[in-house]
C-alpha atoms as a PDB file:
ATOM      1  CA  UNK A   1       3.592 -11.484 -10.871  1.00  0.00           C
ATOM      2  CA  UNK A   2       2.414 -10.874  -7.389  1.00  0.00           C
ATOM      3  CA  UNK A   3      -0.309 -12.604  -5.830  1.00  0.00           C
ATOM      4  CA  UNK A   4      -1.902  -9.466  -4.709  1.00  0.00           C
ATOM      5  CA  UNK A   5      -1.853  -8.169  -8.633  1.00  0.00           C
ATOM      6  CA  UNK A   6      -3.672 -10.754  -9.802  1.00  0.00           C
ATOM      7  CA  UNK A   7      -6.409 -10.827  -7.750  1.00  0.00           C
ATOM      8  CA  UNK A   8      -7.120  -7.338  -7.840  1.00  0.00           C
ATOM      9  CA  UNK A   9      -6.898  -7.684 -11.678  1.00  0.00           C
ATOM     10  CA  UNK A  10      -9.164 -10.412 -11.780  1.00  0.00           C
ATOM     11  CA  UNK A  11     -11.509  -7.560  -9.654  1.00  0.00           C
ATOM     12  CA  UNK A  12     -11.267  -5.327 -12.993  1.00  0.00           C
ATOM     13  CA  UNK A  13      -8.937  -2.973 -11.018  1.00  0.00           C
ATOM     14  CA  UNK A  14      -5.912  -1.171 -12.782  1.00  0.00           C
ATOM     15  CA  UNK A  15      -2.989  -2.271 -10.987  1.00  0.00           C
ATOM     16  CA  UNK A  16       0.678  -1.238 -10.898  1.00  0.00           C
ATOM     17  CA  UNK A  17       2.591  -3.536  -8.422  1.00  0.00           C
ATOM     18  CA  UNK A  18       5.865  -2.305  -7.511  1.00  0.00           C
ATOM     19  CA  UNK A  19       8.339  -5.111  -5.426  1.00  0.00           C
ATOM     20  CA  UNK A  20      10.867  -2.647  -4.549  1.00  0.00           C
ATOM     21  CA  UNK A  21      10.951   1.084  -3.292  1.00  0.00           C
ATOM     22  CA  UNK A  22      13.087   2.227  -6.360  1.00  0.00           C
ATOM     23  CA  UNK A  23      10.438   1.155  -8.840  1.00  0.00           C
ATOM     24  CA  UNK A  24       8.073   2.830  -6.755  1.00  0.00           C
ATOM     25  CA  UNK A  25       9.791   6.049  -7.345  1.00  0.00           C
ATOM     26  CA  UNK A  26      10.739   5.394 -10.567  1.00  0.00           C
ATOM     27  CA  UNK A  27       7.020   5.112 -12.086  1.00  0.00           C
ATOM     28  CA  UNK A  28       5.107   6.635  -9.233  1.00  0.00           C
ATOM     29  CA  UNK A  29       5.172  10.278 -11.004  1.00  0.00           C
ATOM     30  CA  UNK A  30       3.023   9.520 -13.976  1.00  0.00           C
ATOM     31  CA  UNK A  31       0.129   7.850 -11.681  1.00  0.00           C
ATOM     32  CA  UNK A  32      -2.688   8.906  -9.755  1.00  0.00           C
ATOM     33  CA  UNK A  33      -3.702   5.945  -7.820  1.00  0.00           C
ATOM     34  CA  UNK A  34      -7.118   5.307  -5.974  1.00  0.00           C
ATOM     35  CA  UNK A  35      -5.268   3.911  -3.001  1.00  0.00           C
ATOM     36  CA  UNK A  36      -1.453   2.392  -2.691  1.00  0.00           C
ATOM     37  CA  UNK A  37      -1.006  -0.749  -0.712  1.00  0.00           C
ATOM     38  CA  UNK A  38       2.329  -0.831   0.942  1.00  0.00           C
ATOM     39  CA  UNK A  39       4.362  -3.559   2.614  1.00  0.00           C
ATOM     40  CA  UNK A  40       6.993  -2.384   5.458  1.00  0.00           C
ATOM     41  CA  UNK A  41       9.472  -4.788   4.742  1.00  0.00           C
ATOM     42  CA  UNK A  42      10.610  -4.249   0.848  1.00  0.00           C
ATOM     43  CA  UNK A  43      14.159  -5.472  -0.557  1.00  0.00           C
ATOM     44  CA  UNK A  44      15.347  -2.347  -1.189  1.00  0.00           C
ATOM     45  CA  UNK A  45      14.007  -0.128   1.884  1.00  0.00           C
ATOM     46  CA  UNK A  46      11.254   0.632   4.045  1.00  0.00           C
ATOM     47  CA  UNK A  47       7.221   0.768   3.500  1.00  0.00           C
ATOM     48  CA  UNK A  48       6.750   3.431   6.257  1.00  0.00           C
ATOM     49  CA  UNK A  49       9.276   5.666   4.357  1.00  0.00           C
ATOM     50  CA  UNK A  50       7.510   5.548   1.501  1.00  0.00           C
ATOM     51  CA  UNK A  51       4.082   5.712   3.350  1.00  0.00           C
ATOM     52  CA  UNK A  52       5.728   9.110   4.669  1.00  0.00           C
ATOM     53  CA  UNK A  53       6.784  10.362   1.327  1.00  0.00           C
ATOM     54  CA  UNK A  54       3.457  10.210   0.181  1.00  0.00           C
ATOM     55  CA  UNK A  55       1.833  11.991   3.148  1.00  0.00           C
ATOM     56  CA  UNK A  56       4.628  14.943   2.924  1.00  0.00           C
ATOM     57  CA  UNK A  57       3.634  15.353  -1.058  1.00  0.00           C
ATOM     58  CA  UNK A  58       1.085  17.833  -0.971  1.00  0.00           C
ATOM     59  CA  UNK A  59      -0.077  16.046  -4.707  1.00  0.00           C
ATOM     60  CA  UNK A  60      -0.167  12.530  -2.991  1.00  0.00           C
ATOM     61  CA  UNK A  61      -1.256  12.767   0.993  1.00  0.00           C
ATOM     62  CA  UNK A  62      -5.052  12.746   0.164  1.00  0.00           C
ATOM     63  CA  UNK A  63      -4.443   9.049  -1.066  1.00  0.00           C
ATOM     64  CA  UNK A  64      -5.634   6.182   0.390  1.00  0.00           C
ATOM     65  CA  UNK A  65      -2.884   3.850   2.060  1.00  0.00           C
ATOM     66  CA  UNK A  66      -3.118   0.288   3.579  1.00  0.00           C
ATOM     67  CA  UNK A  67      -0.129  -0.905   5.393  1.00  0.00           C
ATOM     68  CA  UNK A  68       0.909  -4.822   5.241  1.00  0.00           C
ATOM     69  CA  UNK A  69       3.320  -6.549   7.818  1.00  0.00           C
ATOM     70  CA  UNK A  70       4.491  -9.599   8.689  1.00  0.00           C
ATOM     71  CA  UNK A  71       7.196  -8.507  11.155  1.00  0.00           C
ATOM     72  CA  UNK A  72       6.979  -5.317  12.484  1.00  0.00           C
ATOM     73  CA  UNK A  73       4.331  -4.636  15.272  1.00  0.00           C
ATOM     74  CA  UNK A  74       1.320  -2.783  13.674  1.00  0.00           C
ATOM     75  CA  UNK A  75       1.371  -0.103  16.396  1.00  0.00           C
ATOM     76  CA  UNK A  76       4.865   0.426  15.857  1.00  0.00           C
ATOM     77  CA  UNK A  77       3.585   0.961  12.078  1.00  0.00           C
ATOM     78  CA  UNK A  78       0.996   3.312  12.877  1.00  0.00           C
ATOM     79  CA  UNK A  79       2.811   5.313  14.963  1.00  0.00           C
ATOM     80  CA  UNK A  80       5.734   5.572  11.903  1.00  0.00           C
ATOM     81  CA  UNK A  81       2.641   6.076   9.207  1.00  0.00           C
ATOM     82  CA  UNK A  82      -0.738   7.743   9.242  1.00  0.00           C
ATOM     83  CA  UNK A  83      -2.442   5.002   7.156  1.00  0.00           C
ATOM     84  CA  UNK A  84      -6.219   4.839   6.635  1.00  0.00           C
ATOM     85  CA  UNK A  85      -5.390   0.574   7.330  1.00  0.00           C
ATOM     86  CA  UNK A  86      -2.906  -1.824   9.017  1.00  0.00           C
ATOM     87  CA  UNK A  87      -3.319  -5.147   8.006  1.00  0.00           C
ATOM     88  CA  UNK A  88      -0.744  -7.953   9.509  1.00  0.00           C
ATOM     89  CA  UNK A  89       0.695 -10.903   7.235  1.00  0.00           C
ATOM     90  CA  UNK A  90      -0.765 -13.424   6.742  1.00  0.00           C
ATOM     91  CA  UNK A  91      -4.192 -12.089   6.084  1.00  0.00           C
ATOM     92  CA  UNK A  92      -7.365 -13.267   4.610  1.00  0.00           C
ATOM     93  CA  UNK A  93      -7.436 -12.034   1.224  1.00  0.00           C
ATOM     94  CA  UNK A  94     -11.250 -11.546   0.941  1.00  0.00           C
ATOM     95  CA  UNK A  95     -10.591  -9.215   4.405  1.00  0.00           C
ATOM     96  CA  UNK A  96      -8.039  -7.755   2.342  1.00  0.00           C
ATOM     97  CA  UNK A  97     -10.689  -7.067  -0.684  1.00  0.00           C
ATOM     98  CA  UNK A  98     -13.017  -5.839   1.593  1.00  0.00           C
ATOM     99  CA  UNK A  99     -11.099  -3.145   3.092  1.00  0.00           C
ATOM    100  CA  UNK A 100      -9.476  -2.137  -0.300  1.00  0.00           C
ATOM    101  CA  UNK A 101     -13.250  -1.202  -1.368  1.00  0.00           C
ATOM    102  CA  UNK A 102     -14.157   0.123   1.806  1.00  0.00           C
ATOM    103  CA  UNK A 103     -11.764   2.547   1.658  1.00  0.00           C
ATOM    104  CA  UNK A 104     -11.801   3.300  -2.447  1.00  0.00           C
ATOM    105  CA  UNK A 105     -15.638   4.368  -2.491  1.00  0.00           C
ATOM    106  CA  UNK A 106     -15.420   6.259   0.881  1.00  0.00           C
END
């Protein structure tokens, strides 16, 4: 189980972590999330890609997106993905927390 799962779990949030872009789009249909954390490098493709999928879905562009990265330059990400948040790797998970809630009540 991913790190980030748990903790958000342990917050009382409902949380469907996804490792690869295929299971993204395999389960995404049946969910309405609050807000979708995505990571740019995945196994099996690209974060921004799917950040962009989401933004041209006229069901799914009013949600909420945080970008993680540990390589990529986060201007290089923003200018790929209008997300609400860029956050590089490693972060400070109570940063991370903060921002999730931030942007989940706004």
């Amino acid at each position: 189980m991913d790190i980030l799962t748990i903790i958000f779990e342990e917050a009382d949030y409902d949380v469907h972590g996804f490792s690869t872009v295929a299971g993204f789009l395999l389960n995404v249909s049946g969910l309405n999330p609050d807000i979708c954390l995505l990571d740019v490098m995945l196994p099996d493709g690209n974060g921004l890609k799917v950040c962009e999928q989401i933004r041209g879905n006229d069901v799914t562009s009013h949600i909420p997106i945080v970008m993680m990265t540990a390589g990529a330059d986060l201007n290089k990400a923003g200018n790929e993905c209008v997300a609400e948040d860029y956050i590089a790797k490693p972060f400070d998970i109570y940063n991370l927390y903060e921002r999730v809630n931030r942007l989940i009540v706004a």
